[in-house]
N, C-alpha and C. Protein backbone atom coordinates (compact mmCIF):
# COMPACT_ATOMS: atom_id res chain seq x y z
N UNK A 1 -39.89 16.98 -0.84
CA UNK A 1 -38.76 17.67 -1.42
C UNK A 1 -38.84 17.62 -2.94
N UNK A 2 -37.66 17.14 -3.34
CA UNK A 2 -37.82 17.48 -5.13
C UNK A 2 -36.89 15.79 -5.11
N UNK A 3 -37.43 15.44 -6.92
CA UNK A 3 -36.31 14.54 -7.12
C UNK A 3 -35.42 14.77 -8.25
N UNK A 4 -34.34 14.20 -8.24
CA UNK A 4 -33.04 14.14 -9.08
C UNK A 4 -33.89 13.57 -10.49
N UNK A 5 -33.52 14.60 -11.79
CA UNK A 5 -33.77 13.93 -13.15
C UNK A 5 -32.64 12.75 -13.19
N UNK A 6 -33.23 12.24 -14.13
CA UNK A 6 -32.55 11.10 -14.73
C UNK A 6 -31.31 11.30 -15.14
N UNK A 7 -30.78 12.48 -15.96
CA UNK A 7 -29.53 12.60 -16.08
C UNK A 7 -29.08 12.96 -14.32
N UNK A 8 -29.72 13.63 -13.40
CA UNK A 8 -28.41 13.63 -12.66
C UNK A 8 -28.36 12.09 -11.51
N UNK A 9 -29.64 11.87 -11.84
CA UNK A 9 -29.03 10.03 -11.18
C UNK A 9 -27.97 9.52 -11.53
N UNK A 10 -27.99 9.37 -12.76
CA UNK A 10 -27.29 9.03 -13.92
C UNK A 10 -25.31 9.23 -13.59
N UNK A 11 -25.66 10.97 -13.02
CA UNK A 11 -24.00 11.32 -12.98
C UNK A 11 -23.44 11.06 -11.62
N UNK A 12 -24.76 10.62 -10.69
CA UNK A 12 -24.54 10.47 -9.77
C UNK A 12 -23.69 8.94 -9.16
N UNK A 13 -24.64 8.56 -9.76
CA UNK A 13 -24.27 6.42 -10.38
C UNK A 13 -22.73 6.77 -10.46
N UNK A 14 -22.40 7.04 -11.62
CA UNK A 14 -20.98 6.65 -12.06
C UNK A 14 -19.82 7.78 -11.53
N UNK A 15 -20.38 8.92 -10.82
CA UNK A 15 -19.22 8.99 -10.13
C UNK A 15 -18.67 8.83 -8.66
N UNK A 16 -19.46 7.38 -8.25
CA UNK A 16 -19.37 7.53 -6.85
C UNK A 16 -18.07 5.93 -6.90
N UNK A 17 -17.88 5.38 -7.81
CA UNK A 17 -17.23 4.68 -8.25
C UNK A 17 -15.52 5.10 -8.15
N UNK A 18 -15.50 6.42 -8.46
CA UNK A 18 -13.96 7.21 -8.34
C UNK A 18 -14.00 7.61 -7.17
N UNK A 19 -14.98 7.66 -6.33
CA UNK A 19 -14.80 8.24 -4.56
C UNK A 19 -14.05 7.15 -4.13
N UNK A 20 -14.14 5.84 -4.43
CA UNK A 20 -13.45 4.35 -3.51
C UNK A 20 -12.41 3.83 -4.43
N UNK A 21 -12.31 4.23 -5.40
CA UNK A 21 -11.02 3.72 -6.39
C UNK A 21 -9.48 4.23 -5.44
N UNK A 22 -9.19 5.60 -5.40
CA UNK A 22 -8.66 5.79 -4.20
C UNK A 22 -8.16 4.72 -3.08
N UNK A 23 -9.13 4.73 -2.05
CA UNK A 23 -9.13 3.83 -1.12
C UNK A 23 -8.51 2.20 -1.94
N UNK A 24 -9.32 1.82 -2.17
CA UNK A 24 -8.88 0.94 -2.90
C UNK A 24 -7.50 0.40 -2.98
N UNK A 25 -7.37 1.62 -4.07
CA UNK A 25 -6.10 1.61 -4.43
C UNK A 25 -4.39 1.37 -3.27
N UNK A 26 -4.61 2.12 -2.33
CA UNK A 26 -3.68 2.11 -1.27
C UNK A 26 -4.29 1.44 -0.40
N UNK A 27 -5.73 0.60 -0.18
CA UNK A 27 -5.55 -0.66 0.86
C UNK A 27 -5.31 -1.43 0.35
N UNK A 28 -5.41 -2.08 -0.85
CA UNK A 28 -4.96 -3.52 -1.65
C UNK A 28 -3.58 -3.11 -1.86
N UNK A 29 -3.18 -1.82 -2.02
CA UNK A 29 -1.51 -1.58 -2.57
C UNK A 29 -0.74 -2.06 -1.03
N UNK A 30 -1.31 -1.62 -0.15
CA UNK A 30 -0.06 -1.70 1.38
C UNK A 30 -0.43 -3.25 1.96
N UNK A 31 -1.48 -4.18 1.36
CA UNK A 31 -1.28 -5.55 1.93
C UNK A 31 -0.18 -6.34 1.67
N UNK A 32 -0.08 -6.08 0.69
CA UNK A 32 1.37 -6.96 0.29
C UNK A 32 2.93 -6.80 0.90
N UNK A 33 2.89 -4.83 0.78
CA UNK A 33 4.39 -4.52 1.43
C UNK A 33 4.29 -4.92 3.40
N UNK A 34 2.68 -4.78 3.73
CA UNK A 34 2.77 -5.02 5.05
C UNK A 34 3.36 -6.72 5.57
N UNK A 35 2.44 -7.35 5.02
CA UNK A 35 3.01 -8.52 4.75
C UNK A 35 4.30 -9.01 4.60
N UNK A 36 4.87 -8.47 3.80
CA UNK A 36 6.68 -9.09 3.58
C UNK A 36 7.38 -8.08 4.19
N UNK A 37 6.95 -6.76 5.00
CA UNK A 37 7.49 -6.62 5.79
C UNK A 37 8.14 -6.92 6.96
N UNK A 38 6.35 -7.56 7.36
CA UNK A 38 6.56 -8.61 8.94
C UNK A 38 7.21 -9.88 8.54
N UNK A 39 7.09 -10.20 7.85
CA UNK A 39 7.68 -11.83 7.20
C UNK A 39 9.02 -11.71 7.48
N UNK A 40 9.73 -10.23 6.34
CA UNK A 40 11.19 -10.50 6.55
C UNK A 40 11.78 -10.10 7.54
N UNK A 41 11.16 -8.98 8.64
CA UNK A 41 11.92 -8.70 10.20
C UNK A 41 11.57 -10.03 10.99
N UNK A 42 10.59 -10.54 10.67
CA UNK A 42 10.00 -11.50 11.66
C UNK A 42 11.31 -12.60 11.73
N UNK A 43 11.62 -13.08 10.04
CA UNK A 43 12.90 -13.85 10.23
C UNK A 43 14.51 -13.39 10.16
N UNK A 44 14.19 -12.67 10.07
CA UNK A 44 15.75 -11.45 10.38
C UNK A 44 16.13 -11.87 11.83
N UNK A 45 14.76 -11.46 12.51
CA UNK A 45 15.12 -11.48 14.24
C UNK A 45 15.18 -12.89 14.40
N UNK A 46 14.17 -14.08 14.17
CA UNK A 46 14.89 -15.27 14.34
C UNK A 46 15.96 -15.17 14.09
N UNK A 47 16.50 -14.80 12.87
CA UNK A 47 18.06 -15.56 12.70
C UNK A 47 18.81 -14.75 13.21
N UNK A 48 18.74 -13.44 14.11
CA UNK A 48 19.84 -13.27 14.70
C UNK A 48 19.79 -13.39 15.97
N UNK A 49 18.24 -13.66 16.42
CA UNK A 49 18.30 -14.61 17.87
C UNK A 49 18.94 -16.47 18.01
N UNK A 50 18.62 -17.02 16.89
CA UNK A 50 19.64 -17.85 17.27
C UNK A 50 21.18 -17.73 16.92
N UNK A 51 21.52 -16.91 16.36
CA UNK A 51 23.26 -16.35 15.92
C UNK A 51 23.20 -15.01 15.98
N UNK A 52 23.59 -14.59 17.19
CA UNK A 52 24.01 -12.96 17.45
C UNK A 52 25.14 -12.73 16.44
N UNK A 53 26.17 -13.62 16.34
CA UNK A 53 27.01 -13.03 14.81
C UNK A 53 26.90 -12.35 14.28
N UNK A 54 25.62 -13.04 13.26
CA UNK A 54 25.01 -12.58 12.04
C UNK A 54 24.59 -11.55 11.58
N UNK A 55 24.45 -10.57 12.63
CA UNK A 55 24.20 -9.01 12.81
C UNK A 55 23.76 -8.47 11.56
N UNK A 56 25.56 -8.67 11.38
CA UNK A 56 26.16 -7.66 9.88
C UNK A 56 25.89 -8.12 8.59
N UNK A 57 25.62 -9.43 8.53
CA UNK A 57 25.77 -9.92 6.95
C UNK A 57 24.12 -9.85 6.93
N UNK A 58 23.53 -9.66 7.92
CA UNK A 58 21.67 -9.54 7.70
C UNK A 58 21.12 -8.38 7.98
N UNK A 59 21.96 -7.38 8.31
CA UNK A 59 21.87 -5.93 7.96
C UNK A 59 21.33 -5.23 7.08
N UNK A 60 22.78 -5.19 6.41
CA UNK A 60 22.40 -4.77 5.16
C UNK A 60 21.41 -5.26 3.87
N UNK A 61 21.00 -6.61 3.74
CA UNK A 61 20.30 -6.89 2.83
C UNK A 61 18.71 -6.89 3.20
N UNK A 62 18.89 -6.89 4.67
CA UNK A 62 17.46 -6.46 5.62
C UNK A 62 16.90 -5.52 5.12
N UNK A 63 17.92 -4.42 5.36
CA UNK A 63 17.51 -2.76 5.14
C UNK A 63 16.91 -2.77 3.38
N UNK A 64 17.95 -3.58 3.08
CA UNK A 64 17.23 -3.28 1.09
C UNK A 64 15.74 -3.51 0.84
N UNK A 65 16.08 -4.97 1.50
CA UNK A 65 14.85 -5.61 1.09
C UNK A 65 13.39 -4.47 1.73
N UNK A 66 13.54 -4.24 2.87
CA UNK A 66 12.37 -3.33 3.28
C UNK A 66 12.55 -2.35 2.39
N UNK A 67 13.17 -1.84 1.87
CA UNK A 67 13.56 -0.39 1.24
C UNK A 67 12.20 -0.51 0.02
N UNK A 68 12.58 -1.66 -0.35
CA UNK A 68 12.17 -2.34 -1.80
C UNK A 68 10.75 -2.30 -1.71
N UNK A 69 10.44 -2.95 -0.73
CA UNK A 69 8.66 -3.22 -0.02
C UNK A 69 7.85 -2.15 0.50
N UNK A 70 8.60 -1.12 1.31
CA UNK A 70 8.06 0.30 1.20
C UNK A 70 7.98 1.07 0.32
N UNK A 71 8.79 0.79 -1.01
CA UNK A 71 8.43 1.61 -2.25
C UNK A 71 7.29 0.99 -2.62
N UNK A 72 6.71 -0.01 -2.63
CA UNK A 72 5.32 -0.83 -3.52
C UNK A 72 4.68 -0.07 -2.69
N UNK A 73 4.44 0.27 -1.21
CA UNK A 73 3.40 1.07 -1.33
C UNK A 73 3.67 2.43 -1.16
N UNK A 74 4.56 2.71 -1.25
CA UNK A 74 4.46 4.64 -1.64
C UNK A 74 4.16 4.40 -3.37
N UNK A 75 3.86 3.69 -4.08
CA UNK A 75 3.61 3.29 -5.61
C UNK A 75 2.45 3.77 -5.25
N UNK A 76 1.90 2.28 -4.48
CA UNK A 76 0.12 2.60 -4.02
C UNK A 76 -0.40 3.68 -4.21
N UNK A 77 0.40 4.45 -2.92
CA UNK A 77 -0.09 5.82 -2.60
C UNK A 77 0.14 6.92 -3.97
N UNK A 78 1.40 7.30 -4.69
CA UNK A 78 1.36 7.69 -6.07
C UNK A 78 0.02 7.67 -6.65
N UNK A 79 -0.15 6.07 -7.30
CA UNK A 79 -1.56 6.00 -7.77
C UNK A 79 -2.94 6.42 -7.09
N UNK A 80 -3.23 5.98 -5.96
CA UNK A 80 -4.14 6.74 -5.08
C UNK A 80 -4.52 8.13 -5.60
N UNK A 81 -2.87 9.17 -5.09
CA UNK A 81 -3.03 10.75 -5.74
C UNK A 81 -3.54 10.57 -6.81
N UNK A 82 -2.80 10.12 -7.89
CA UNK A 82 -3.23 10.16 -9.43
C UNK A 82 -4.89 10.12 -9.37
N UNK A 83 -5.65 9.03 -9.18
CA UNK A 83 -6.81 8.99 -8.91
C UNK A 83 -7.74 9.80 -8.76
N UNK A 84 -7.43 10.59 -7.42
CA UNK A 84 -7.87 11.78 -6.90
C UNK A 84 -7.92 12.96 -7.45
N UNK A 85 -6.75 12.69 -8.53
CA UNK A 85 -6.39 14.06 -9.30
C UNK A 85 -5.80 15.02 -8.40
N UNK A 86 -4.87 14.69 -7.62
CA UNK A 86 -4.35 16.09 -6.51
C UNK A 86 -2.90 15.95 -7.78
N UNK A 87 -2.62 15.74 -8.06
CA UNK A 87 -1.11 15.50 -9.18
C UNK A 87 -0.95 15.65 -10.40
């Protein structure tokens, strides 16, 4: 066949670097929100399996707190686009 000059090795090298920045970006971004996701339902439901009470007063600060942890990775994902340049 034929081979690639040096310049296009060259352009080839450094832009395969922005193909996985992407990726990257939104698998290291969603470890964390996945994480304190399960953490905080995980003890939500303990504590309202041992006190059915508690329903209400672990409700609402339940719901925030996930609210909070699903925005870090729709962030992720933001940056991801940015990356990609679709934005």
């Amino acid at each position: 066949m034929f081979e690639l000059g040096f310049f296009a090795q060259a352009a080839a090298a450094t832009s395969a670097p922005n193909v996985w920045a992407p990726a990257l970006a939104i698998g290291i971004g969603a470890i964390g929100p996945g994480i304190g996701i399960g953490y905080g339902l995980g003890k939500a439901m303990e504590a309202i399996g041992r006190n059915p009470e508690v329903i209400g007063p672990i409700l609402v600060p339940l719901l925030i707190g996930l609210g909070f942890a699903e925005a870090i990775a729709i962030y992720a994902l933001v940056i991801a686009f940015i990356l990609i340049g679709k934005v």
